[in-house]
PDB file of N, CA and C in Angstrom:
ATOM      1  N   UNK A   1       0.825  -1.200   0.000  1.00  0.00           N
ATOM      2  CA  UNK A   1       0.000   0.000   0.000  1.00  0.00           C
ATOM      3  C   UNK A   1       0.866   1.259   0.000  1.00  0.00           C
ATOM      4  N   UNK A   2       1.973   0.971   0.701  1.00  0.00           N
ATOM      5  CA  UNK A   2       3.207   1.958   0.357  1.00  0.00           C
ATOM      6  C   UNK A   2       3.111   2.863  -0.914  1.00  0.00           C
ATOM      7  N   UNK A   3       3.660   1.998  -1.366  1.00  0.00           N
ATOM      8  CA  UNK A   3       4.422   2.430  -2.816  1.00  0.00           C
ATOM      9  C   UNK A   3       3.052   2.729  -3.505  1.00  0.00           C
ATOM     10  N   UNK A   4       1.658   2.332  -3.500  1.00  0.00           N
ATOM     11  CA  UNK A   4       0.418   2.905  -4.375  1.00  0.00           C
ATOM     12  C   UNK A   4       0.342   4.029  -3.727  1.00  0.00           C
ATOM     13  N   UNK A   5       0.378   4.500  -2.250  1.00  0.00           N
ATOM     14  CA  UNK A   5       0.038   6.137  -2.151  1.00  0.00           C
ATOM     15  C   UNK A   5       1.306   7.004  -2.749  1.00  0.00           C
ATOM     16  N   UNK A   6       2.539   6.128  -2.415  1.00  0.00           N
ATOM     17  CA  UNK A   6       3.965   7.348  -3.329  1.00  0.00           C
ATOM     18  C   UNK A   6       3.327   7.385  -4.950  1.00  0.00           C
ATOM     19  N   UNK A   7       3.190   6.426  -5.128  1.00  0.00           N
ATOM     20  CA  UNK A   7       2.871   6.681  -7.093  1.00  0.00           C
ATOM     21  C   UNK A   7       1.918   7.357  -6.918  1.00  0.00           C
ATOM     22  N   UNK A   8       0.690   7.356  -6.612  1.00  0.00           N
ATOM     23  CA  UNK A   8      -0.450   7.927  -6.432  1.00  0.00           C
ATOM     24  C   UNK A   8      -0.564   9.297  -6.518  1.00  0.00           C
ATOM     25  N   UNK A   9       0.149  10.203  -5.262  1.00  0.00           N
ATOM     26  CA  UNK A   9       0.715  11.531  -4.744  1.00  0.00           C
ATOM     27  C   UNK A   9       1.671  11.736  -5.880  1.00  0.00           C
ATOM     28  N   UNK A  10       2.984  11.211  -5.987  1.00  0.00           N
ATOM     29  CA  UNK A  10       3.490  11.539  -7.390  1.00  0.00           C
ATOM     30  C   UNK A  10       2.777  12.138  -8.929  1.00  0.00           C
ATOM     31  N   UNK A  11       2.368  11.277  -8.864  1.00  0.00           N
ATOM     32  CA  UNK A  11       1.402  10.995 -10.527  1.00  0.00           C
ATOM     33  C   UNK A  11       0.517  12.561 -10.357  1.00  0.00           C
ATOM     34  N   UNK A  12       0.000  12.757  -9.195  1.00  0.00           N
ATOM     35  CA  UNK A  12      -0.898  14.123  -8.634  1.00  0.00           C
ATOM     36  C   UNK A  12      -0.346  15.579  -8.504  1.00  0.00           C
ATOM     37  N   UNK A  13       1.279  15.438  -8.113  1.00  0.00           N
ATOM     38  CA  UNK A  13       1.721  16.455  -8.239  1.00  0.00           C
ATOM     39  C   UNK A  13       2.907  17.163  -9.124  1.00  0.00           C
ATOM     40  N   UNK A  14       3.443  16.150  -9.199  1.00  0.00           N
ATOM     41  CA  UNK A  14       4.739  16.245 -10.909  1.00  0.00           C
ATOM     42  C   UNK A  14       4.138  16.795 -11.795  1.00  0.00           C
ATOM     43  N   UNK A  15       2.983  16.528 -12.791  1.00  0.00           N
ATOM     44  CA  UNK A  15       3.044  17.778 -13.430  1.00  0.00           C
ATOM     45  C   UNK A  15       2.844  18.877 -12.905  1.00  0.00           C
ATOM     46  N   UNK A  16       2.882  19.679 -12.006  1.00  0.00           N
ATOM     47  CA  UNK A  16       2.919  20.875 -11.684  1.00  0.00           C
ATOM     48  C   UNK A  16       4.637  21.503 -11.956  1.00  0.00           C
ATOM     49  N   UNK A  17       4.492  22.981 -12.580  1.00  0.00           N
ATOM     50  CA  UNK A  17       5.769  23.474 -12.771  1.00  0.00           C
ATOM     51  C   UNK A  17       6.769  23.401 -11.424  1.00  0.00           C
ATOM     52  N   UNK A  18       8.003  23.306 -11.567  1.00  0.00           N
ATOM     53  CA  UNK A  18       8.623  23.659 -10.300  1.00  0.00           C
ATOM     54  C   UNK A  18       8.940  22.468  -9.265  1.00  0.00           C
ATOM     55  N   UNK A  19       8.536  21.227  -9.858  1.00  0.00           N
ATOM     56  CA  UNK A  19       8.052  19.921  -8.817  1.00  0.00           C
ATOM     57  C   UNK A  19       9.478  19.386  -8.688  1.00  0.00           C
ATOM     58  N   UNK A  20      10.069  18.971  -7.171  1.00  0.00           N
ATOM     59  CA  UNK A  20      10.744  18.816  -7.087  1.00  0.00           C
ATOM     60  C   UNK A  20      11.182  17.412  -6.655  1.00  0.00           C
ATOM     61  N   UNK A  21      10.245  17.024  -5.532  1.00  0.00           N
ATOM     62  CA  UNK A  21      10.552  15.301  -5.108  1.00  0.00           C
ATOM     63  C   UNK A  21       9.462  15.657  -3.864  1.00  0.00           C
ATOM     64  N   UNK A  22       9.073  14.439  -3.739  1.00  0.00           N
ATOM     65  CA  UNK A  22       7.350  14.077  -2.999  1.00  0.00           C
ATOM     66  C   UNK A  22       8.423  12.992  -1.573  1.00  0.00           C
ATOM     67  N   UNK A  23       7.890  12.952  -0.508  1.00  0.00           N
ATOM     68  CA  UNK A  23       8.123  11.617   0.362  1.00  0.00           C
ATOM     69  C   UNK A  23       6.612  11.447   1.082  1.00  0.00           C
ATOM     70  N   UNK A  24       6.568   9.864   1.474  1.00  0.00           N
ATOM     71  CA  UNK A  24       5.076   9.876   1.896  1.00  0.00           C
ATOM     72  C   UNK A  24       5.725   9.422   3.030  1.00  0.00           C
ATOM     73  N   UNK A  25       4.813   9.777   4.402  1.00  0.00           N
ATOM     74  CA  UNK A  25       5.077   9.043   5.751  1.00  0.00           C
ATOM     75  C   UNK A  25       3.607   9.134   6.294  1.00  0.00           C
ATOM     76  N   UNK A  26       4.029   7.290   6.438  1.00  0.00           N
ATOM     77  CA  UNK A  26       2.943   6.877   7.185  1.00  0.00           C
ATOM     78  C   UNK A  26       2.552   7.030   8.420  1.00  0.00           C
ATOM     79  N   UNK A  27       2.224   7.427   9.014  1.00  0.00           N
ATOM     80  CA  UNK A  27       1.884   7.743  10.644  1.00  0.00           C
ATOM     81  C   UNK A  27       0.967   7.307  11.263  1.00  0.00           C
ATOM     82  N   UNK A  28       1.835   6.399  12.186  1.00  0.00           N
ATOM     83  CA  UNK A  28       0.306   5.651  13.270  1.00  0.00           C
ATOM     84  C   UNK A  28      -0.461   5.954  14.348  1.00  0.00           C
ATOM     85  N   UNK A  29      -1.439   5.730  14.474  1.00  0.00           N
ATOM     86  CA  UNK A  29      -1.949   6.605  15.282  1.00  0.00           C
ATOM     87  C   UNK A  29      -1.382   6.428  16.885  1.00  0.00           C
ATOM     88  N   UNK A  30      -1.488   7.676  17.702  1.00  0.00           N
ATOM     89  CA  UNK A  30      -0.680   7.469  18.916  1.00  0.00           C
ATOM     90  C   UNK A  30      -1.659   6.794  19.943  1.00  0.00           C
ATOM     91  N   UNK A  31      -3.494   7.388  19.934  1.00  0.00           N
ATOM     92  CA  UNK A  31      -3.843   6.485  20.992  1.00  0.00           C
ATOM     93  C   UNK A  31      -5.212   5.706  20.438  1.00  0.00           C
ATOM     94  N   UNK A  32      -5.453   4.770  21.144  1.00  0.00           N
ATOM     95  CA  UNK A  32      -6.700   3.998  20.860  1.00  0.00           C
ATOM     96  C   UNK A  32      -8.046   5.127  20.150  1.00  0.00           C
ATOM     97  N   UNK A  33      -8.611   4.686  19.097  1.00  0.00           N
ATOM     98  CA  UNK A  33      -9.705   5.264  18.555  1.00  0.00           C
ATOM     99  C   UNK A  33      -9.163   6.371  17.578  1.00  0.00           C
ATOM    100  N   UNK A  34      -7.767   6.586  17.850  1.00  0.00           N
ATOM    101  CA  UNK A  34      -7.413   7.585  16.844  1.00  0.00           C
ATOM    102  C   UNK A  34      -7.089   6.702  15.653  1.00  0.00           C
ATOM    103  N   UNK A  35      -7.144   7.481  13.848  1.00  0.00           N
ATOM    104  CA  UNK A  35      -6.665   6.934  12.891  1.00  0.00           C
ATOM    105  C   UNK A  35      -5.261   7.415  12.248  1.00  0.00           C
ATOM    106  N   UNK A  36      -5.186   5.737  11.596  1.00  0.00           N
ATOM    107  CA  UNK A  36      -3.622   6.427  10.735  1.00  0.00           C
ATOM    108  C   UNK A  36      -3.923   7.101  10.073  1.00  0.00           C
ATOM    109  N   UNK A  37      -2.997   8.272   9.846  1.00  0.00           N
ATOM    110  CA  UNK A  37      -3.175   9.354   8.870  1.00  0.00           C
ATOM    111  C   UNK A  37      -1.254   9.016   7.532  1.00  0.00           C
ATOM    112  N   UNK A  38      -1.786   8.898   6.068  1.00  0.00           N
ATOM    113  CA  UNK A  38      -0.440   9.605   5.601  1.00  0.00           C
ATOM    114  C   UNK A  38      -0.282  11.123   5.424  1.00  0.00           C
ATOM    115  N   UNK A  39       0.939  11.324   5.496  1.00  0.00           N
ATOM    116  CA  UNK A  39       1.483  12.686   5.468  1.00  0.00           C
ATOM    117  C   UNK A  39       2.453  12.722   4.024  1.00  0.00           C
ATOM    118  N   UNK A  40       2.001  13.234   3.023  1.00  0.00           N
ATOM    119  CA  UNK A  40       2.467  13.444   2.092  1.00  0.00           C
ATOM    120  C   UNK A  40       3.541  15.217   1.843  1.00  0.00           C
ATOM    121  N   UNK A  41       4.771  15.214   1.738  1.00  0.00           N
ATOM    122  CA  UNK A  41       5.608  16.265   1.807  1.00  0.00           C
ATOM    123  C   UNK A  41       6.323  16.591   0.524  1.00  0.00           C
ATOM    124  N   UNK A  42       5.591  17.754  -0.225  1.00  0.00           N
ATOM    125  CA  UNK A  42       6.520  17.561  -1.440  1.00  0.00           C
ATOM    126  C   UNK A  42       7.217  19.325  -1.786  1.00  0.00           C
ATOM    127  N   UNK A  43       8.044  18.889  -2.390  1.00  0.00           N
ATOM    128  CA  UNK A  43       8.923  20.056  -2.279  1.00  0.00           C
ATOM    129  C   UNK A  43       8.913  20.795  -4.005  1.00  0.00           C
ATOM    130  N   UNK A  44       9.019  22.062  -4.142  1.00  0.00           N
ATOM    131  CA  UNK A  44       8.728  22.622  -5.249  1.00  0.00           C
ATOM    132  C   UNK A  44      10.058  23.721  -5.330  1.00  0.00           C
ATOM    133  N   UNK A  45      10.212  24.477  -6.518  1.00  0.00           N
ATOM    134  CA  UNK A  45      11.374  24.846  -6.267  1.00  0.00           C
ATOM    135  C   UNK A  45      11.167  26.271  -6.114  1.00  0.00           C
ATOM    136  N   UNK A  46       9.967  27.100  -5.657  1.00  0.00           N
ATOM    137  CA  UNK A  46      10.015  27.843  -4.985  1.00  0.00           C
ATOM    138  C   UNK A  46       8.731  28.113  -4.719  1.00  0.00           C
ATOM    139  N   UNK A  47       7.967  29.113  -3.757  1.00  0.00           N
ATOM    140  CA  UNK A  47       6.839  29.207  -3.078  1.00  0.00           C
ATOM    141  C   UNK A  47       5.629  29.188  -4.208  1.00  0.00           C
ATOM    142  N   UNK A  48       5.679  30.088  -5.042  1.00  0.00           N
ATOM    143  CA  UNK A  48       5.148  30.269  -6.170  1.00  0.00           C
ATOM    144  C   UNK A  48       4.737  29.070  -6.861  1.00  0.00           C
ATOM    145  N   UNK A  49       5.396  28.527  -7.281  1.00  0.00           N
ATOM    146  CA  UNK A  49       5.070  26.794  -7.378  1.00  0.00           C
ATOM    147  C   UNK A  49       4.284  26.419  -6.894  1.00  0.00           C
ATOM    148  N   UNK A  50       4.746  26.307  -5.434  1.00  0.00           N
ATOM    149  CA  UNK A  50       3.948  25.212  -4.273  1.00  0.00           C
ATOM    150  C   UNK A  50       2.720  26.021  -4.411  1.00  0.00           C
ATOM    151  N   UNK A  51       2.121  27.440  -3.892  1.00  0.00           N
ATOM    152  CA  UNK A  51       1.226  27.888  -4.065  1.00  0.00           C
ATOM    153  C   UNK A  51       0.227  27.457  -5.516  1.00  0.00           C
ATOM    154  N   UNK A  52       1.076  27.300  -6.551  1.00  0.00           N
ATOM    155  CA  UNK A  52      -0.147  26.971  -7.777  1.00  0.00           C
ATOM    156  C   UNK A  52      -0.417  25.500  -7.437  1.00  0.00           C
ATOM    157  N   UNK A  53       0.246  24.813  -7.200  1.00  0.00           N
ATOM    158  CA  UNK A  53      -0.422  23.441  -7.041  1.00  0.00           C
ATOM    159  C   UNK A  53      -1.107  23.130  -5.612  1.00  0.00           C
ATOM    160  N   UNK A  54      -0.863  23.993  -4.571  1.00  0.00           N
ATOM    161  CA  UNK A  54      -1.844  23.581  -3.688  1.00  0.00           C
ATOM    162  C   UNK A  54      -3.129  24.313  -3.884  1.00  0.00           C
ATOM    163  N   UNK A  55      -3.378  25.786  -4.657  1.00  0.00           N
ATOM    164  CA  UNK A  55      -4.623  25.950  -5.111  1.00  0.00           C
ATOM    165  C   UNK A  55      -5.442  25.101  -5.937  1.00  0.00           C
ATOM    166  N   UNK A  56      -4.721  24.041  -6.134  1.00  0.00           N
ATOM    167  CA  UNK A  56      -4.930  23.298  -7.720  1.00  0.00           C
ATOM    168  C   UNK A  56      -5.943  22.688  -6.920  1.00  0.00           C
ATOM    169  N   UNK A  57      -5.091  22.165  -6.094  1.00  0.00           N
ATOM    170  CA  UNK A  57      -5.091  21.100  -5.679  1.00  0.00           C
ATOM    171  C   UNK A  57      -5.993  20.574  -4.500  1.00  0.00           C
ATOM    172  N   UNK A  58      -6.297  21.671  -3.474  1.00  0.00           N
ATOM    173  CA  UNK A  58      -6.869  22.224  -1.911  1.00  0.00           C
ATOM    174  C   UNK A  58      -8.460  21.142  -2.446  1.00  0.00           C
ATOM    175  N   UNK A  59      -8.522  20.431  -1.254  1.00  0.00           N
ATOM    176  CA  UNK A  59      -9.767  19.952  -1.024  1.00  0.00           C
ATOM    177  C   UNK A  59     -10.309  18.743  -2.469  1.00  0.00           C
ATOM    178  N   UNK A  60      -9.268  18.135  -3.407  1.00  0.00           N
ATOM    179  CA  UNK A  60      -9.125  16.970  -4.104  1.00  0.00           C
ATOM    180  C   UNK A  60      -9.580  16.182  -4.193  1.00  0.00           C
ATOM    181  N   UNK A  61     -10.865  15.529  -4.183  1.00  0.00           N
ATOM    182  CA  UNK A  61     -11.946  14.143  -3.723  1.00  0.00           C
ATOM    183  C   UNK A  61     -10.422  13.340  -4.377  1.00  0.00           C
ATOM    184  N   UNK A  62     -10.710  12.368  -3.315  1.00  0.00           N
ATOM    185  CA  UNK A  62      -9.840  10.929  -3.745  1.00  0.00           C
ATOM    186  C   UNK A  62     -10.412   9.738  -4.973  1.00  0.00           C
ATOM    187  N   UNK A  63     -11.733   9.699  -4.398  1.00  0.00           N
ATOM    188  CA  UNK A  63     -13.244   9.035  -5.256  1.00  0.00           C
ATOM    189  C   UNK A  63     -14.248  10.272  -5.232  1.00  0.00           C
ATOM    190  N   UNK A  64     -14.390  10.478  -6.441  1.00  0.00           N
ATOM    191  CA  UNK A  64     -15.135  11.247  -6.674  1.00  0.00           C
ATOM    192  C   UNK A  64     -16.817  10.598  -6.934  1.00  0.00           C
ATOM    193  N   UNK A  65     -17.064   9.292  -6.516  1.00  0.00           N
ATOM    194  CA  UNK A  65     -18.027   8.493  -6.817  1.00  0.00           C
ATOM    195  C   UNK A  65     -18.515   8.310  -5.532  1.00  0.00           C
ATOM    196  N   UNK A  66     -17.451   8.641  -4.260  1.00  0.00           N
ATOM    197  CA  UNK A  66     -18.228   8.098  -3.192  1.00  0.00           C
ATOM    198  C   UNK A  66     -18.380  10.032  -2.375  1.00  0.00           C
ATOM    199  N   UNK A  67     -19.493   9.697  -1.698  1.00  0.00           N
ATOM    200  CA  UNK A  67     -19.467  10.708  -1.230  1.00  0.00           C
ATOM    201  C   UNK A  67     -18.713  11.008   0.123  1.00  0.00           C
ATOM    202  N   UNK A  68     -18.917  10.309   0.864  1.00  0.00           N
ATOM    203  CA  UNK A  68     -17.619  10.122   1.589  1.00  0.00           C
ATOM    204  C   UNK A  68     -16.248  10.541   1.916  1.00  0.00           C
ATOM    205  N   UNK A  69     -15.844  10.119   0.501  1.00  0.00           N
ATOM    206  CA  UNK A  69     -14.432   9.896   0.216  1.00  0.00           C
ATOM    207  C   UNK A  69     -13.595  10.923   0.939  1.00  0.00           C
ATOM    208  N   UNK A  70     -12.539  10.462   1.353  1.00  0.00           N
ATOM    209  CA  UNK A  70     -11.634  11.614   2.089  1.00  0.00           C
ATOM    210  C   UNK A  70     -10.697  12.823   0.755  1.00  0.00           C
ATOM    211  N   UNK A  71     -10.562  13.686   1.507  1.00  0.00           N
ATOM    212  CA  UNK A  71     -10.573  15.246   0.075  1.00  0.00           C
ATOM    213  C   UNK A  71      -8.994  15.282   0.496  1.00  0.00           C
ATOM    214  N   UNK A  72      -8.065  16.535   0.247  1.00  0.00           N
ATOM    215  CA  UNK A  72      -6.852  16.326   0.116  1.00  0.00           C
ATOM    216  C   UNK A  72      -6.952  17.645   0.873  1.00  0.00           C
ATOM    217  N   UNK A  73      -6.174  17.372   2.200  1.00  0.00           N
ATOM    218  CA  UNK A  73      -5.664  18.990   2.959  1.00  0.00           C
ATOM    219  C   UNK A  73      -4.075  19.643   2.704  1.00  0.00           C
ATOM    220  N   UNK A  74      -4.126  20.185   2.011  1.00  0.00           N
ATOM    221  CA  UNK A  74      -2.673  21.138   1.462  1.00  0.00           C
ATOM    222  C   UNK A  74      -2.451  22.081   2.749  1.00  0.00           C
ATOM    223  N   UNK A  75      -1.575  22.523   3.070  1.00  0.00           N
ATOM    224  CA  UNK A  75      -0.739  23.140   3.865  1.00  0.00           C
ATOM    225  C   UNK A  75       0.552  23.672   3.542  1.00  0.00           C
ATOM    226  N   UNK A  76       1.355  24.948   3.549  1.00  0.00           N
ATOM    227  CA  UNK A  76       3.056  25.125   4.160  1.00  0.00           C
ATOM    228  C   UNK A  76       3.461  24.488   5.294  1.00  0.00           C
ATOM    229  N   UNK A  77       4.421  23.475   5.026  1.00  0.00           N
ATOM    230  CA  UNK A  77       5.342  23.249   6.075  1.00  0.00           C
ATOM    231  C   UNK A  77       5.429  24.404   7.682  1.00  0.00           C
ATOM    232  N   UNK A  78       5.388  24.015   8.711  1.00  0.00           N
ATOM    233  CA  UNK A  78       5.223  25.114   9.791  1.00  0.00           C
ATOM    234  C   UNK A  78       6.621  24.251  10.370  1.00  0.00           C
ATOM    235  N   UNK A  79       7.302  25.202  10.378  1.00  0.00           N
ATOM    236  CA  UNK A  79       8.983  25.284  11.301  1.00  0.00           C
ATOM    237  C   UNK A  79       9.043  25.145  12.671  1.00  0.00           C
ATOM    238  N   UNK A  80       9.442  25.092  13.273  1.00  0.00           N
ATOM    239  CA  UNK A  80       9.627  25.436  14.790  1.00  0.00           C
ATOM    240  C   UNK A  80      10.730  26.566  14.921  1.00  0.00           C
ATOM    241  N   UNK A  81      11.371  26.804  13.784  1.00  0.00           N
ATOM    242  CA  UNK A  81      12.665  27.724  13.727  1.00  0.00           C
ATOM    243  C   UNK A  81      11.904  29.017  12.571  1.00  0.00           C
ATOM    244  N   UNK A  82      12.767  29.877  13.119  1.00  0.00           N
ATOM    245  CA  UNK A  82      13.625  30.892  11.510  1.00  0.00           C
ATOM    246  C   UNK A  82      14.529  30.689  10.780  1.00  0.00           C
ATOM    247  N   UNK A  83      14.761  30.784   9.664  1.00  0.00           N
ATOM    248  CA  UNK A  83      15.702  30.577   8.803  1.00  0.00           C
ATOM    249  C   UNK A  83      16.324  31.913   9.366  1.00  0.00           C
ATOM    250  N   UNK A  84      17.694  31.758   9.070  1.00  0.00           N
ATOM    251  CA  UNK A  84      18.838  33.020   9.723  1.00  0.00           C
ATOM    252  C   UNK A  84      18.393  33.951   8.577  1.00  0.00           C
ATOM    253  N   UNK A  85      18.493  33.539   7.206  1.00  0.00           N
ATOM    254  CA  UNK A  85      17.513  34.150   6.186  1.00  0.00           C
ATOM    255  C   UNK A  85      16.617  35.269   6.528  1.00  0.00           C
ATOM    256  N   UNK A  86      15.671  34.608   7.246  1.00  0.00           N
ATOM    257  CA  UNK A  86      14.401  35.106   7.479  1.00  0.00           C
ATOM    258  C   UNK A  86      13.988  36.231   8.486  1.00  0.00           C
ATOM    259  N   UNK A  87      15.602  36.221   9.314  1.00  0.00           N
ATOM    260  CA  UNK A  87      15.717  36.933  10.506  1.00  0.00           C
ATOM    261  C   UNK A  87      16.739  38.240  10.376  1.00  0.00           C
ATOM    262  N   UNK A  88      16.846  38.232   8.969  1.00  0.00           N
ATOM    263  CA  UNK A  88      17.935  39.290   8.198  1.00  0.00           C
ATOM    264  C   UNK A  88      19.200  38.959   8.731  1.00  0.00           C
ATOM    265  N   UNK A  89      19.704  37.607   9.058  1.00  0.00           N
ATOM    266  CA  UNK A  89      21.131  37.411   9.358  1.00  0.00           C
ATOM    267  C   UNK A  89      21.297  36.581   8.110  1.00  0.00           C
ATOM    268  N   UNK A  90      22.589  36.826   7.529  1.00  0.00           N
ATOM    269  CA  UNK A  90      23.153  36.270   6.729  1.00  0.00           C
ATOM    270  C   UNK A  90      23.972  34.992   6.975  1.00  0.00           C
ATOM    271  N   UNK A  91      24.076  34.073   6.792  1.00  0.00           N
ATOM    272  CA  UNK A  91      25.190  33.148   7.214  1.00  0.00           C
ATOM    273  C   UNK A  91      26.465  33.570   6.065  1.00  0.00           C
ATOM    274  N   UNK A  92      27.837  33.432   6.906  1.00  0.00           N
ATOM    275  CA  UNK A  92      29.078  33.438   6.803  1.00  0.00           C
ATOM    276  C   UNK A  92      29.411  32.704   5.845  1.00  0.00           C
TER     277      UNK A  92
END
Protein backbone atom coordinates (compact mmCIF):
# COMPACT_ATOMS: atom_id res chain seq x y z
CA UNK A 1 0.00 0.00 0.00
CA UNK A 2 3.21 1.96 0.36
CA UNK A 3 4.42 2.43 -2.82
CA UNK A 4 0.42 2.90 -4.37
CA UNK A 5 0.04 6.14 -2.15
CA UNK A 6 3.97 7.35 -3.33
CA UNK A 7 2.87 6.68 -7.09
CA UNK A 8 -0.45 7.93 -6.43
CA UNK A 9 0.71 11.53 -4.74
CA UNK A 10 3.49 11.54 -7.39
CA UNK A 11 1.40 11.00 -10.53
CA UNK A 12 -0.90 14.12 -8.63
CA UNK A 13 1.72 16.46 -8.24
CA UNK A 14 4.74 16.24 -10.91
CA UNK A 15 3.04 17.78 -13.43
CA UNK A 16 2.92 20.87 -11.68
CA UNK A 17 5.77 23.47 -12.77
CA UNK A 18 8.62 23.66 -10.30
CA UNK A 19 8.05 19.92 -8.82
CA UNK A 20 10.74 18.82 -7.09
CA UNK A 21 10.55 15.30 -5.11
CA UNK A 22 7.35 14.08 -3.00
CA UNK A 23 8.12 11.62 0.36
CA UNK A 24 5.08 9.88 1.90
CA UNK A 25 5.08 9.04 5.75
CA UNK A 26 2.94 6.88 7.19
CA UNK A 27 1.88 7.74 10.64
CA UNK A 28 0.31 5.65 13.27
CA UNK A 29 -1.95 6.61 15.28
CA UNK A 30 -0.68 7.47 18.92
CA UNK A 31 -3.84 6.49 20.99
CA UNK A 32 -6.70 4.00 20.86
CA UNK A 33 -9.71 5.26 18.56
CA UNK A 34 -7.41 7.58 16.84
CA UNK A 35 -6.67 6.93 12.89
CA UNK A 36 -3.62 6.43 10.73
CA UNK A 37 -3.17 9.35 8.87
CA UNK A 38 -0.44 9.61 5.60
CA UNK A 39 1.48 12.69 5.47
CA UNK A 40 2.47 13.44 2.09
CA UNK A 41 5.61 16.27 1.81
CA UNK A 42 6.52 17.56 -1.44
CA UNK A 43 8.92 20.06 -2.28
CA UNK A 44 8.73 22.62 -5.25
CA UNK A 45 11.37 24.85 -6.27
CA UNK A 46 10.01 27.84 -4.98
CA UNK A 47 6.84 29.21 -3.08
CA UNK A 48 5.15 30.27 -6.17
CA UNK A 49 5.07 26.79 -7.38
CA UNK A 50 3.95 25.21 -4.27
CA UNK A 51 1.23 27.89 -4.07
CA UNK A 52 -0.15 26.97 -7.78
CA UNK A 53 -0.42 23.44 -7.04
CA UNK A 54 -1.84 23.58 -3.69
CA UNK A 55 -4.62 25.95 -5.11
CA UNK A 56 -4.93 23.30 -7.72
CA UNK A 57 -5.09 21.10 -5.68
CA UNK A 58 -6.87 22.22 -1.91
CA UNK A 59 -9.77 19.95 -1.02
CA UNK A 60 -9.12 16.97 -4.10
CA UNK A 61 -11.95 14.14 -3.72
CA UNK A 62 -9.84 10.93 -3.74
CA UNK A 63 -13.24 9.04 -5.26
CA UNK A 64 -15.13 11.25 -6.67
CA UNK A 65 -18.03 8.49 -6.82
CA UNK A 66 -18.23 8.10 -3.19
CA UNK A 67 -19.47 10.71 -1.23
CA UNK A 68 -17.62 10.12 1.59
CA UNK A 69 -14.43 9.90 0.22
CA UNK A 70 -11.63 11.61 2.09
CA UNK A 71 -10.57 15.25 0.08
CA UNK A 72 -6.85 16.33 0.12
CA UNK A 73 -5.66 18.99 2.96
CA UNK A 74 -2.67 21.14 1.46
CA UNK A 75 -0.74 23.14 3.87
CA UNK A 76 3.06 25.12 4.16
CA UNK A 77 5.34 23.25 6.07
CA UNK A 78 5.22 25.11 9.79
CA UNK A 79 8.98 25.28 11.30
CA UNK A 80 9.63 25.44 14.79
CA UNK A 81 12.66 27.72 13.73
CA UNK A 82 13.63 30.89 11.51
CA UNK A 83 15.70 30.58 8.80
CA UNK A 84 18.84 33.02 9.72
CA UNK A 85 17.51 34.15 6.19
CA UNK A 86 14.40 35.11 7.48
CA UNK A 87 15.72 36.93 10.51
CA UNK A 88 17.93 39.29 8.20
CA UNK A 89 21.13 37.41 9.36
CA UNK A 90 23.15 36.27 6.73
CA UNK A 91 25.19 33.15 7.21
CA UNK A 92 29.08 33.44 6.80
Amino acid sequence: MEKKNYFFMLDLFRPFIGFKEIRVVHKEPRRSGDKAMVLCFVEFNDARCSRTAMDALQGYKFDDKKLDSPTLRIQFAHFPFRLPSALGVVPH
